[in-house]
Protein backbone atom coordinates (compact mmCIF):
# COMPACT_ATOMS: atom_id res chain seq x y z
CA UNK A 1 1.73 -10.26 -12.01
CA UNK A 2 1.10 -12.84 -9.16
CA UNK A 3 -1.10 -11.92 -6.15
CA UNK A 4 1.79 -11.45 -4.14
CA UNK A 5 3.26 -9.03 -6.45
CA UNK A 6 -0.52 -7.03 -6.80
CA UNK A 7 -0.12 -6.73 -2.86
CA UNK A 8 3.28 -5.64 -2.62
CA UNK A 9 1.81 -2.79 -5.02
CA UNK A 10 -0.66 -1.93 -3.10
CA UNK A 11 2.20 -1.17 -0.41
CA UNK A 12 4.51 0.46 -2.82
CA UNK A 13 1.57 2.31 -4.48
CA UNK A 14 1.11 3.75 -0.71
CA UNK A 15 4.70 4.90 -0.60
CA UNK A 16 5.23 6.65 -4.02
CA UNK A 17 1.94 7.81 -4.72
CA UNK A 18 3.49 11.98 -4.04
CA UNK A 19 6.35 11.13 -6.18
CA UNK A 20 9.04 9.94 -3.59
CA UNK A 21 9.93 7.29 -1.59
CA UNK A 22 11.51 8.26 1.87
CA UNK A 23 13.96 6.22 3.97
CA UNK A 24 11.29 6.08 6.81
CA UNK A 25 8.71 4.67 4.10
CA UNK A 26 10.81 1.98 2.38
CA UNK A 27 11.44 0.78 5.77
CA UNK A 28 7.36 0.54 6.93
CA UNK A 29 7.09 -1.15 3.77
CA UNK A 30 9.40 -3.93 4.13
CA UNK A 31 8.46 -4.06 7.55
CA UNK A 32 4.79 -4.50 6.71
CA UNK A 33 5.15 -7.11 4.33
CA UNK A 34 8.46 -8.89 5.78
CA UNK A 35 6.09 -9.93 8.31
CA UNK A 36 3.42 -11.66 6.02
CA UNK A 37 3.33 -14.75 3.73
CA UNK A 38 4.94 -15.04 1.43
CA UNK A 39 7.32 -12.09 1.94
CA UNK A 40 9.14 -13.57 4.95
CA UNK A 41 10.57 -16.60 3.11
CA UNK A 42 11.77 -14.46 -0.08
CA UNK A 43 15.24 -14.35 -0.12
CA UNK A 44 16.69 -10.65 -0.53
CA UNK A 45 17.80 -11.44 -3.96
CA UNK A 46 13.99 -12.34 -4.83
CA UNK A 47 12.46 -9.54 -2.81
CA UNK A 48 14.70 -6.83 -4.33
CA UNK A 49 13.70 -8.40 -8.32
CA UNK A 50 10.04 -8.20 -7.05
CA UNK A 51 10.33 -4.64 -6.07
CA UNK A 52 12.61 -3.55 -8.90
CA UNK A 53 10.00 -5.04 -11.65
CA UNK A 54 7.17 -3.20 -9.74
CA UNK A 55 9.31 0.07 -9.62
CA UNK A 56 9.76 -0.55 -13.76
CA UNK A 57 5.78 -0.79 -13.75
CA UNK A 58 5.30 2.54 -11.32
CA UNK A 59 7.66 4.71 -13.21
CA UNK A 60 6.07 3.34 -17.07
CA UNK A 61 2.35 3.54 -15.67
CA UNK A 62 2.02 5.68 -12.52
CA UNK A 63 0.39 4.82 -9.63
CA UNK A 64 -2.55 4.84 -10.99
CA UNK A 65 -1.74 2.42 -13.70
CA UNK A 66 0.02 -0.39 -11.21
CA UNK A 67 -3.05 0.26 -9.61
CA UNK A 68 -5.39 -0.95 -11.80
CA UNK A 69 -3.34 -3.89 -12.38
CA UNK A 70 -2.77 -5.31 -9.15
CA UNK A 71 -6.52 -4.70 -7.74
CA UNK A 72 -8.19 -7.25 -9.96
CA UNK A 73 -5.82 -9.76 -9.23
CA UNK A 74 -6.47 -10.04 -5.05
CA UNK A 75 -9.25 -11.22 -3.16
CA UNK A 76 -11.80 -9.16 -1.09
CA UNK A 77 -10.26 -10.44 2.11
CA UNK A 78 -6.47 -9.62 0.16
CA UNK A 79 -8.31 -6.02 -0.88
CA UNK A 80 -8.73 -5.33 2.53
CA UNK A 81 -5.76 -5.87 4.51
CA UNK A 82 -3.88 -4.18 1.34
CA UNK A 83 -6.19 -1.04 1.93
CA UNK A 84 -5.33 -1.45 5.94
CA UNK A 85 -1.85 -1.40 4.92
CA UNK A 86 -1.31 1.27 2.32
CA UNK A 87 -3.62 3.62 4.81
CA UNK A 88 -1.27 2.61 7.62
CA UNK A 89 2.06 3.06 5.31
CA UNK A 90 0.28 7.22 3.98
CA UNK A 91 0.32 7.74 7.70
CA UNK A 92 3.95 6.64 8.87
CA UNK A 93 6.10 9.76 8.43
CA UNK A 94 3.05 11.84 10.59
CA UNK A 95 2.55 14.17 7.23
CA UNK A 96 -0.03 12.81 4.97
CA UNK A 97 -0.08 14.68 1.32
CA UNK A 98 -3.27 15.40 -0.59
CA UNK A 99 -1.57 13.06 -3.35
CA UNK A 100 -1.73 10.23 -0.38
CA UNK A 101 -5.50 11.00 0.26
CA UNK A 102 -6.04 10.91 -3.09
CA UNK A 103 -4.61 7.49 -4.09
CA UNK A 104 -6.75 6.33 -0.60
CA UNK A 105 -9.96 7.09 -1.94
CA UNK A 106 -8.97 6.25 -5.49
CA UNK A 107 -7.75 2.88 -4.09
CA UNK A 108 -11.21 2.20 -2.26
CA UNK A 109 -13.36 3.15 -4.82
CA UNK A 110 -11.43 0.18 -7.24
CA UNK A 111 -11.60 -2.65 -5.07
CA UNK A 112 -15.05 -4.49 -5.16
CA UNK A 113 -15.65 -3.80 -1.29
CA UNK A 114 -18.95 -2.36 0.01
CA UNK A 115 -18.00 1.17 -0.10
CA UNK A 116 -18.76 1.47 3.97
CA UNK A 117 -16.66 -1.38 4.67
CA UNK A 118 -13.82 0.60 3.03
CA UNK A 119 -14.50 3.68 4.96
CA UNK A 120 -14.35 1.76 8.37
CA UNK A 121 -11.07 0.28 7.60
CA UNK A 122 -9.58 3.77 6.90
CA UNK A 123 -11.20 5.09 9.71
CA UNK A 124 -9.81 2.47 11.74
CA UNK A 125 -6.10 2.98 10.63
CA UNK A 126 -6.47 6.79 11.29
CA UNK A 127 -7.65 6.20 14.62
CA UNK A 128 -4.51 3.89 15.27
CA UNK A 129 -2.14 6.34 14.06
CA UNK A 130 -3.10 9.24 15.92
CA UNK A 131 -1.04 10.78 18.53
CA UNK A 132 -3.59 11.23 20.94
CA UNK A 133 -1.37 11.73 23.85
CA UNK A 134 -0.08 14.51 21.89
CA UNK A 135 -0.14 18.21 23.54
């Protein structure tokens, strides 16, 4: 696995972690990392073998498995923008699962980040996604 394929996990991780992957997720996803190097010069073609060989690794080894392989494999700095996204992608259909929160905090207590640094980038993400204009 490359360290563009352990990020892309981390995404994907984010998505399937309750056992399904929704229209309205896939599409975050690619949006997320369609908009980062090296994603956005991947042709479809190479973008849809990356995903279907990290799919093959979800479904053998669980989330929790792809999990532990990708983490080792990225940088602090890569750790936390991955954590940024996957807590951004948990929160993108509004309903977040106890699976999600659970693969959050199981996803923060892997990567070698200070622990408080992990908790201020989660915080950060929920702030962003609340509806605070919201009735």
């Amino acid at each position: 696995m490359t360290p563009a394929e352990a990020f892309a996990a981390l995404a994907l991780v984010a998505v399937a972690c309750d056992g399904s992957l929704e229209r309205e997720e896939a599409h975050a996803l690619r949006e997320q990392l369609e908009a980062r190097t090296p994603y956005r010069n991947l042709s479809e073609a190479t973008m849809g073998a990356m995903f279907d060989q990290l799919l093959e690794l979800l479904r053998r080894d669980g989330w929790q498995g792809l999990l532990a392989e990708a983490l080792p494999l990225l940088t602090a700095e890569q750790q936390e923008t991955g954590l940024a996204i996957a807590a951004h992608l948990v929160q993108c259909d509004r309903l977040v699962q106890q699976e999600e929160l659970t693969m959050l905090e199981s996803m923060a207590a892997q990567m070698t980040l200070p622990a408080e640094r992990s908790r201020q980038i989660l915080e950060v993400i929920r702030v962003l996604n609340r509806d605070s204009l919201a009735g």
